[in-house]
C-alpha atoms as a PDB file:
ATOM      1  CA  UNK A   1       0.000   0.000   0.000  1.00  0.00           C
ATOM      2  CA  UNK A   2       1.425   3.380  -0.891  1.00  0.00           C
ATOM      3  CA  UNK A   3       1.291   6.169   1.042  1.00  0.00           C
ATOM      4  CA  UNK A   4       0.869   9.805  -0.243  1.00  0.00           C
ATOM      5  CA  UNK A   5       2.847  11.671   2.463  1.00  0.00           C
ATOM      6  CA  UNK A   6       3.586  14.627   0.838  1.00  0.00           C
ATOM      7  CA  UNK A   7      -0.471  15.243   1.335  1.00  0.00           C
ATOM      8  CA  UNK A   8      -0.486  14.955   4.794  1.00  0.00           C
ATOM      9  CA  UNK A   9       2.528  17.507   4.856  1.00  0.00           C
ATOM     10  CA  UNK A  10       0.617  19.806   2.423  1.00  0.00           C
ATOM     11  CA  UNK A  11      -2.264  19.480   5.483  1.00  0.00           C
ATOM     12  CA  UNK A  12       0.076  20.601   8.498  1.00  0.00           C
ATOM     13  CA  UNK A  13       2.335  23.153   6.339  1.00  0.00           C
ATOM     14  CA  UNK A  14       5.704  21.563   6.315  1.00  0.00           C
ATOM     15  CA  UNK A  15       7.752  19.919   4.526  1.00  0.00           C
ATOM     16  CA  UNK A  16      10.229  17.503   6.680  1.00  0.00           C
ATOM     17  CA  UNK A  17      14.100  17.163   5.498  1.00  0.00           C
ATOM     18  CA  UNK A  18      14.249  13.791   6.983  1.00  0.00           C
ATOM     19  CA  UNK A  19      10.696  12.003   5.381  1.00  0.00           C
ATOM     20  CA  UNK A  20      11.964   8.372   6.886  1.00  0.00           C
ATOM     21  CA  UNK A  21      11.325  10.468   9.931  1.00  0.00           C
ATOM     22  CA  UNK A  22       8.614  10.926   8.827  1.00  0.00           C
ATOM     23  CA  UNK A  23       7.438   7.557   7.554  1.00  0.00           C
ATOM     24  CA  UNK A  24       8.493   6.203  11.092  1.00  0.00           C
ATOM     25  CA  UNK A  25       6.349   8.273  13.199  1.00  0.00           C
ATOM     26  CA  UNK A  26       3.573   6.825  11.507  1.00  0.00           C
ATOM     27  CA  UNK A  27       4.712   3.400  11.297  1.00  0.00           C
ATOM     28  CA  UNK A  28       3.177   0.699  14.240  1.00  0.00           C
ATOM     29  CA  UNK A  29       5.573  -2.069  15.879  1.00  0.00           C
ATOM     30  CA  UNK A  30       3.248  -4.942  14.180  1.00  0.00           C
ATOM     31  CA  UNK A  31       4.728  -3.362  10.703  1.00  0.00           C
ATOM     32  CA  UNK A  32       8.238  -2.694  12.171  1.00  0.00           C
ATOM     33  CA  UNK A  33       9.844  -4.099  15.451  1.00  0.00           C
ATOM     34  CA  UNK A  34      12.683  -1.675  14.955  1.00  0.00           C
ATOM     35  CA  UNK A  35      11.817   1.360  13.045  1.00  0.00           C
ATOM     36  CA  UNK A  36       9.002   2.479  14.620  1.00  0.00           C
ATOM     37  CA  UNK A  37       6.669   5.297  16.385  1.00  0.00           C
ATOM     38  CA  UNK A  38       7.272   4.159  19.611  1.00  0.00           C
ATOM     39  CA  UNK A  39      10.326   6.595  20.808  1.00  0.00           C
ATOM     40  CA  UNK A  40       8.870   9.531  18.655  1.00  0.00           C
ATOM     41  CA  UNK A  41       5.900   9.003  20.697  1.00  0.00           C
ATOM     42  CA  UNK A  42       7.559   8.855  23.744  1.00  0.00           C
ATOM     43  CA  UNK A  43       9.441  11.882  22.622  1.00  0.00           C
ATOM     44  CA  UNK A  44       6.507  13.828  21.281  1.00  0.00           C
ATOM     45  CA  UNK A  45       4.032  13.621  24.821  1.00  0.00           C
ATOM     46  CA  UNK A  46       6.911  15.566  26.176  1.00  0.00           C
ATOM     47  CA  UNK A  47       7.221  18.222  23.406  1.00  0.00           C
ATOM     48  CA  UNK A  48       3.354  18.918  23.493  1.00  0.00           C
ATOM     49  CA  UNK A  49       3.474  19.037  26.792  1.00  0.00           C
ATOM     50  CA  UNK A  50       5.682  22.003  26.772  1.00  0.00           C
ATOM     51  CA  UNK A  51       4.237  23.702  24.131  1.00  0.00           C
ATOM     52  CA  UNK A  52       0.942  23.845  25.562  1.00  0.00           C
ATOM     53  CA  UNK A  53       1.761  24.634  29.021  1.00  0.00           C
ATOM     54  CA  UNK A  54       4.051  27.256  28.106  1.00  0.00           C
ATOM     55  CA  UNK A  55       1.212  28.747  26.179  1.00  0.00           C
ATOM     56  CA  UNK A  56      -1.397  28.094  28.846  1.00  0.00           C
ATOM     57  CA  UNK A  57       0.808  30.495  31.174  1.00  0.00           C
ATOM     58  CA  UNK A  58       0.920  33.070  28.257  1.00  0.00           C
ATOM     59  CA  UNK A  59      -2.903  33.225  28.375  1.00  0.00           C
ATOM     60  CA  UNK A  60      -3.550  32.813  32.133  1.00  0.00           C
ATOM     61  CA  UNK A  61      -0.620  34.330  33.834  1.00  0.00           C
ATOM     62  CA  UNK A  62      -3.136  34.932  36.802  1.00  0.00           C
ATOM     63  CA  UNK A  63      -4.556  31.940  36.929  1.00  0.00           C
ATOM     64  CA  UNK A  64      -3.885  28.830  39.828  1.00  0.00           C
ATOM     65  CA  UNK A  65      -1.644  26.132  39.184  1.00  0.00           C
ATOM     66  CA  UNK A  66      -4.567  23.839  40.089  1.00  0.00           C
ATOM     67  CA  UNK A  67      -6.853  25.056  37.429  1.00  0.00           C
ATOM     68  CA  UNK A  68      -3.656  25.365  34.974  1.00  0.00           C
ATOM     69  CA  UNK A  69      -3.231  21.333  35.623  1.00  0.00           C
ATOM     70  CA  UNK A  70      -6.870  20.870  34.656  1.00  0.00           C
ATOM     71  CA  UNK A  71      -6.870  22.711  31.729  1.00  0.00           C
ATOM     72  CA  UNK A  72      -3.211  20.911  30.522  1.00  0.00           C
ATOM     73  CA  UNK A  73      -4.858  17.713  30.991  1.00  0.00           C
ATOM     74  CA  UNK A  74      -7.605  18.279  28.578  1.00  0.00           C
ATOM     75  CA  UNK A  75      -5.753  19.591  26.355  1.00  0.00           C
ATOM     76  CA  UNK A  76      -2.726  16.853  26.463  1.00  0.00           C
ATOM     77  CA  UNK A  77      -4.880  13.740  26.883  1.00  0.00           C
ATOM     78  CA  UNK A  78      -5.029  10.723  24.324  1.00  0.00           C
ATOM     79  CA  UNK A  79      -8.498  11.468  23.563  1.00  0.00           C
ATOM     80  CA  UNK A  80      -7.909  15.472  22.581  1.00  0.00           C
ATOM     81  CA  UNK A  81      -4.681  13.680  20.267  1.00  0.00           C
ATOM     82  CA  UNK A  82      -7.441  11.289  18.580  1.00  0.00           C
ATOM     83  CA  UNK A  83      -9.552  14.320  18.174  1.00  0.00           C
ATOM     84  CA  UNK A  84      -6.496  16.269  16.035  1.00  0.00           C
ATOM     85  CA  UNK A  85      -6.047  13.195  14.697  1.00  0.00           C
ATOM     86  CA  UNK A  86      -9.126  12.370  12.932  1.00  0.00           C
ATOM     87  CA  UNK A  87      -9.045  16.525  11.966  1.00  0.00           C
ATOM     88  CA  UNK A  88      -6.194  15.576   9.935  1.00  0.00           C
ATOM     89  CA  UNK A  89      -7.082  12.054   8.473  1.00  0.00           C
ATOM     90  CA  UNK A  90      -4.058  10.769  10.464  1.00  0.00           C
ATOM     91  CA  UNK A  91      -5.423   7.172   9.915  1.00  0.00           C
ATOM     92  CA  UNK A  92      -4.541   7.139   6.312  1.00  0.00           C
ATOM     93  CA  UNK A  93      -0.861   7.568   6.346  1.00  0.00           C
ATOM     94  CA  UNK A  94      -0.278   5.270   9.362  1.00  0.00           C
ATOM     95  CA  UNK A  95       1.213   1.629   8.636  1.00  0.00           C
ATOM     96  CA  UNK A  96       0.602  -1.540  10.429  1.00  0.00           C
ATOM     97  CA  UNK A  97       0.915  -4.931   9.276  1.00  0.00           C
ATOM     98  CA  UNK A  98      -3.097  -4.781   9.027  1.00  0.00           C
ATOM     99  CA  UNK A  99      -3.870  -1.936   7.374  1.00  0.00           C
ATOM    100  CA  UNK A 100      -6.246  -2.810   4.869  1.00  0.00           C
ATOM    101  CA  UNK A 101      -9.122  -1.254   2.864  1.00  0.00           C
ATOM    102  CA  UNK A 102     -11.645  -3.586   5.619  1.00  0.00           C
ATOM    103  CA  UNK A 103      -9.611  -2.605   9.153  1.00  0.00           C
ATOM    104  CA  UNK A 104     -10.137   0.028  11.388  1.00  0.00           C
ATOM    105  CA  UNK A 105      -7.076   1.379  13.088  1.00  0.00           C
ATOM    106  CA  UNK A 106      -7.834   1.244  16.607  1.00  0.00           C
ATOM    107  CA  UNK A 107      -8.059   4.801  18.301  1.00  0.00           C
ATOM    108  CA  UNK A 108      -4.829   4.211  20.740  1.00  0.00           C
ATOM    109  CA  UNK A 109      -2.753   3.589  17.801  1.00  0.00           C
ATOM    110  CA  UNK A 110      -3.942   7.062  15.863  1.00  0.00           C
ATOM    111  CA  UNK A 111      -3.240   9.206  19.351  1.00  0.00           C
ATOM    112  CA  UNK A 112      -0.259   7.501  19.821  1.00  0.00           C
ATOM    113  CA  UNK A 113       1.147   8.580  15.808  1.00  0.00           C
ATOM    114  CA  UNK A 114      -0.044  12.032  16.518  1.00  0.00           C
ATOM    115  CA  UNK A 115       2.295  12.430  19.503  1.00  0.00           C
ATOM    116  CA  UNK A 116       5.202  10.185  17.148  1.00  0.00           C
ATOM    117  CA  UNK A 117       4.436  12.670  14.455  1.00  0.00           C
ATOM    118  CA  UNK A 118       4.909  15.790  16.944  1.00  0.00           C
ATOM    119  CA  UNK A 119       8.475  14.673  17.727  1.00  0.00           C
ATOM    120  CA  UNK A 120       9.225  13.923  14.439  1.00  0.00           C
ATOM    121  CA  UNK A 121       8.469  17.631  13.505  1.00  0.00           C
ATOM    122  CA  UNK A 122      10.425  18.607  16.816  1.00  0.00           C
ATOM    123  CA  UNK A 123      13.538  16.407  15.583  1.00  0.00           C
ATOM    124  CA  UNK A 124      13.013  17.560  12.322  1.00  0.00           C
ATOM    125  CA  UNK A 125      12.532  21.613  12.250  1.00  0.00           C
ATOM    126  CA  UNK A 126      13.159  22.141  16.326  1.00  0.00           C
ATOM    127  CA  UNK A 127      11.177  23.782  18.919  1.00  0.00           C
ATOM    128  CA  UNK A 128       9.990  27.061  17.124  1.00  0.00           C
ATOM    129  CA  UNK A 129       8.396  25.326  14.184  1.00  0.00           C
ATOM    130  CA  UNK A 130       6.660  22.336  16.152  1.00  0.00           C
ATOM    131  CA  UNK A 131       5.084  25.203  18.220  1.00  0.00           C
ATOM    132  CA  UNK A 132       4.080  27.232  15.412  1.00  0.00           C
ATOM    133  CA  UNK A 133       2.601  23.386  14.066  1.00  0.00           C
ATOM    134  CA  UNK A 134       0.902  22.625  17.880  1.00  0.00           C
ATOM    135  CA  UNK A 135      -0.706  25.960  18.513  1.00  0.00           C
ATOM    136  CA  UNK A 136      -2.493  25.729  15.320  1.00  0.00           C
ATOM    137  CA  UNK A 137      -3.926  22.412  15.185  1.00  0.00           C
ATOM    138  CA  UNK A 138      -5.005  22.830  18.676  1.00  0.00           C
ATOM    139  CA  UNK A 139      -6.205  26.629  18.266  1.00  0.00           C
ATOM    140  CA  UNK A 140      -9.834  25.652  18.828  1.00  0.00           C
ATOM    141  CA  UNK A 141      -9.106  23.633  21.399  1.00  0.00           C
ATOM    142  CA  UNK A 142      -7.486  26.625  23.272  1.00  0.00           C
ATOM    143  CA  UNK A 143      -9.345  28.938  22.794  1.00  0.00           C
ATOM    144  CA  UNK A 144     -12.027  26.575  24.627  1.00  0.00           C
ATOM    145  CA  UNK A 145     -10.067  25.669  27.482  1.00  0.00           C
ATOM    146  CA  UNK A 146     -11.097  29.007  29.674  1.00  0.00           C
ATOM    147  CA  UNK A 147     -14.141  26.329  30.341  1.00  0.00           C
ATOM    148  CA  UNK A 148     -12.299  23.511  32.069  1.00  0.00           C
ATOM    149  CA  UNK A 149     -14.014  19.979  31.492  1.00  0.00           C
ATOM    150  CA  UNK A 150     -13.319  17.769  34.934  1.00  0.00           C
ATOM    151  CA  UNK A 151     -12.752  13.729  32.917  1.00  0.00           C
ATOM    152  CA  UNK A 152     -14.789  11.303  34.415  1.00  0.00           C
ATOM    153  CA  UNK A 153     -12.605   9.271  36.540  1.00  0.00           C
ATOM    154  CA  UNK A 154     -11.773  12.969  38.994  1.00  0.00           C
ATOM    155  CA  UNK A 155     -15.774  13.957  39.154  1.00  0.00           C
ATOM    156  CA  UNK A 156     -16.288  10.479  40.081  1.00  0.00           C
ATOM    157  CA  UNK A 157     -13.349  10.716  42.860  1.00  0.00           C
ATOM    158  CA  UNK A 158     -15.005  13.910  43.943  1.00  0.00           C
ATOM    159  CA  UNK A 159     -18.636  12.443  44.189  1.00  0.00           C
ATOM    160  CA  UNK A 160     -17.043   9.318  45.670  1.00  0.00           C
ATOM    161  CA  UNK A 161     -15.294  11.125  48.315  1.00  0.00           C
ATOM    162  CA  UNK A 162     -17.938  14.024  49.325  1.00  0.00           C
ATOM    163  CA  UNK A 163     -20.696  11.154  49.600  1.00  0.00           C
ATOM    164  CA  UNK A 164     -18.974   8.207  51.122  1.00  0.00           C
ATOM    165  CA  UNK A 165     -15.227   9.690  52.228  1.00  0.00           C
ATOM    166  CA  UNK A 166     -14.253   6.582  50.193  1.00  0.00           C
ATOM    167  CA  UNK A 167     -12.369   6.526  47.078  1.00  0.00           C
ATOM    168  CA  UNK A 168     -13.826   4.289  44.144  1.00  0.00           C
ATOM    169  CA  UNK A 169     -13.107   0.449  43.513  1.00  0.00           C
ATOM    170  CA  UNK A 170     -11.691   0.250  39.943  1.00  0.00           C
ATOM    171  CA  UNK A 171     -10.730  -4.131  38.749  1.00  0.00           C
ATOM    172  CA  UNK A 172      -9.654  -5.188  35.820  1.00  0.00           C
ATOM    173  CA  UNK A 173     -11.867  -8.227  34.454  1.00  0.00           C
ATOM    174  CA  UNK A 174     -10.116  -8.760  31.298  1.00  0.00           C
ATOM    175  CA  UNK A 175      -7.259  -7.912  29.042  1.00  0.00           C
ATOM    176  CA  UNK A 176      -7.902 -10.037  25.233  1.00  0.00           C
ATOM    177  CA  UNK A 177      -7.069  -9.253  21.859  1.00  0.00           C
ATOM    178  CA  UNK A 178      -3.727  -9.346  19.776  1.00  0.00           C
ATOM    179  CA  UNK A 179      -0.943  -6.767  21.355  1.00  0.00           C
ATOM    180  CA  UNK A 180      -1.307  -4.097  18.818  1.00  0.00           C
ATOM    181  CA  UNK A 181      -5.442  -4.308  19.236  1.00  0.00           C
ATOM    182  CA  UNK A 182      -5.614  -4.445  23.164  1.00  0.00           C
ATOM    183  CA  UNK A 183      -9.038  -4.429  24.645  1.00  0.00           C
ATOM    184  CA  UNK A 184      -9.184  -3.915  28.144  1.00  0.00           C
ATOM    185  CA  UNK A 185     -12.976  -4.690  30.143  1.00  0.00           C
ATOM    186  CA  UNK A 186     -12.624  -3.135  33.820  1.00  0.00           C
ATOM    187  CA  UNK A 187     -15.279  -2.075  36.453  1.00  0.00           C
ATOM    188  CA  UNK A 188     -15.821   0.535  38.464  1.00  0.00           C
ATOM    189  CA  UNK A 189     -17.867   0.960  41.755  1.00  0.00           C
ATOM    190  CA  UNK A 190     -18.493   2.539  45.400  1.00  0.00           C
ATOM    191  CA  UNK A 191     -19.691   1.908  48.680  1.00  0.00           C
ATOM    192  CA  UNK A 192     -23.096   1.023  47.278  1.00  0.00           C
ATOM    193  CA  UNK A 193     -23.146   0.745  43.695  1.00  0.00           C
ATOM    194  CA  UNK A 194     -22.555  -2.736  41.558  1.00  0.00           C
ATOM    195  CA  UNK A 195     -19.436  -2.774  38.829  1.00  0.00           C
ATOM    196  CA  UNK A 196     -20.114  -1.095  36.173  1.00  0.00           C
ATOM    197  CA  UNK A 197     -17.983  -2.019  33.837  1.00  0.00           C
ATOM    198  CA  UNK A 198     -16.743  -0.722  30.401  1.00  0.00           C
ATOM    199  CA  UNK A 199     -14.179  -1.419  27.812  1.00  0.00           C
ATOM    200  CA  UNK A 200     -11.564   0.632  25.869  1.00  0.00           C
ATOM    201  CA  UNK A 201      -7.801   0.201  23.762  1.00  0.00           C
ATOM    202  CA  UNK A 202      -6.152   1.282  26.664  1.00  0.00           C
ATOM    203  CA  UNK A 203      -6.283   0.292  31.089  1.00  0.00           C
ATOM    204  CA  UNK A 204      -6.665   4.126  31.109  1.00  0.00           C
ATOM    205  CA  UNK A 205      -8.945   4.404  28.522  1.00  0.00           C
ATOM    206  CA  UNK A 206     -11.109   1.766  30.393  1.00  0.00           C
ATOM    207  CA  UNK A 207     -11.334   3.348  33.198  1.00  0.00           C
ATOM    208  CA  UNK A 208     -12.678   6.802  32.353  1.00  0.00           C
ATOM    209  CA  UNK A 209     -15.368   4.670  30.020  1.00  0.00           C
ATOM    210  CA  UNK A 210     -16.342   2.747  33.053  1.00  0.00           C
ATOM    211  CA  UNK A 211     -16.552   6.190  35.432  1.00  0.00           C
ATOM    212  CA  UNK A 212     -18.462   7.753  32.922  1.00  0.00           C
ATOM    213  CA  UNK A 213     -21.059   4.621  32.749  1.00  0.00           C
ATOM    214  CA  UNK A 214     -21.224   4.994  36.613  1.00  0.00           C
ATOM    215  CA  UNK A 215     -21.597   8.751  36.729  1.00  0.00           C
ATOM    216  CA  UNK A 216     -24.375   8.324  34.107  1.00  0.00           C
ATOM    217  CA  UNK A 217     -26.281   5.837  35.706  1.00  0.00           C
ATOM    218  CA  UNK A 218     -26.184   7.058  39.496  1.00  0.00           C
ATOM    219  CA  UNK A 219     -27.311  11.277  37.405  1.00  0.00           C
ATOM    220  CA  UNK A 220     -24.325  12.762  38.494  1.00  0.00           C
ATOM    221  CA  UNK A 221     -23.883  15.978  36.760  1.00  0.00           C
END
């Protein structure tokens, strides 16, 4: 399967100087052991970290570090990067040993290239230009974040805590599928409540499914 690269440059405004750089920020560990995403990812959480608290404190220099933290979070979780993601088509230029015209890339796996792909850029054009890159693919996003959304697994903690001054009971029932194609079924409940469990790509991912289930069902607002 060939990849057009050069269109998903066209779509973020750059053109890289290293496009194996590229080509391995988007490439998954089932289609390479060696050259793949994996460090660029690592490498990439780190560099949008920085960009977007740096600009956070630009745009709330007055504000606490408390509500700063919240506002990073949405703005840095894997759910916001699946959300640029999909803005961008990122699915189309990623390759895994089952990438065909019938599979769905699972949503971990897109998150996960966008941060590869914002270390590539980093490693590729430095700091200045992967800001430049950040701020405007997440420019909505910011400009949004002066209302801070609390995930589900905190407003649960909070409701847990204020009714019952007990934190909630999270198990893991299950961890199936192939390595590249997790799916992780865990549960969630407190004092008085029965499991309610949900499933996601991801332990983490799991877990704010299955608080949000719980939250929903008990009409916590």
């Amino acid at each position: 399967m060939k990849i057009n690269y050069r269109e998903l440059e066209n779509k973020i405004k750059i053109d890289f100087k290293n496009k194996k750089l590229l080509k391995e920020s988007l490439t998954h560990k089932s289609f390479d052991t060696k050259k793949n995403y994996e460090k660029l990812e690592f490498l990439g959480d780190r560099v949008l970290g920085l960009v977007i608290a740096k600009k956070l404190l630009e745009i709330y220099p007055d504000e606490k570090e408390g509500i700063l933290d919240k506002k990073f979070a949405s703005l840095v979780n894997k759910k916001k990067c699946l959300e640029i993601a999909k803005k961008i088509d990122l699915e189309k230029y990623i390759l895994t040993n089952i990438n065909t015209k019938n599979h769905k890339i699972v949503d971990k796996v897109i998150s996960d290239s966008c941060e590869a792909l914002i270390g590539a850029i980093y490693l590729d054009k430095g700091f200045l230009n992967v800001e430049k890159i950040v701020l405007s693919l997440w420019k909505e996003d910011i400009k949004k974040s002066f209302i801070t959304q609390v995930d589900s697994k905190t407003k649960l903690q909070e409701y847990s805590l204020k009714r019952f001054k007990k934190l909630p009971t999270y198990k893991l029932f299950s961890n199936s599928g192939p390595s590249h194609e997790p799916i992780f079924k865990v549960g969630v409940k407190l004092m008085n409540t029965k499991f309610y469990i949900s499933e996601g790509n991801s332990k983490k991912d799991a877990e704010q499914n299955a608080a949000f289930l719980c939250l929903n069902n008990l009409k916590v607002q």
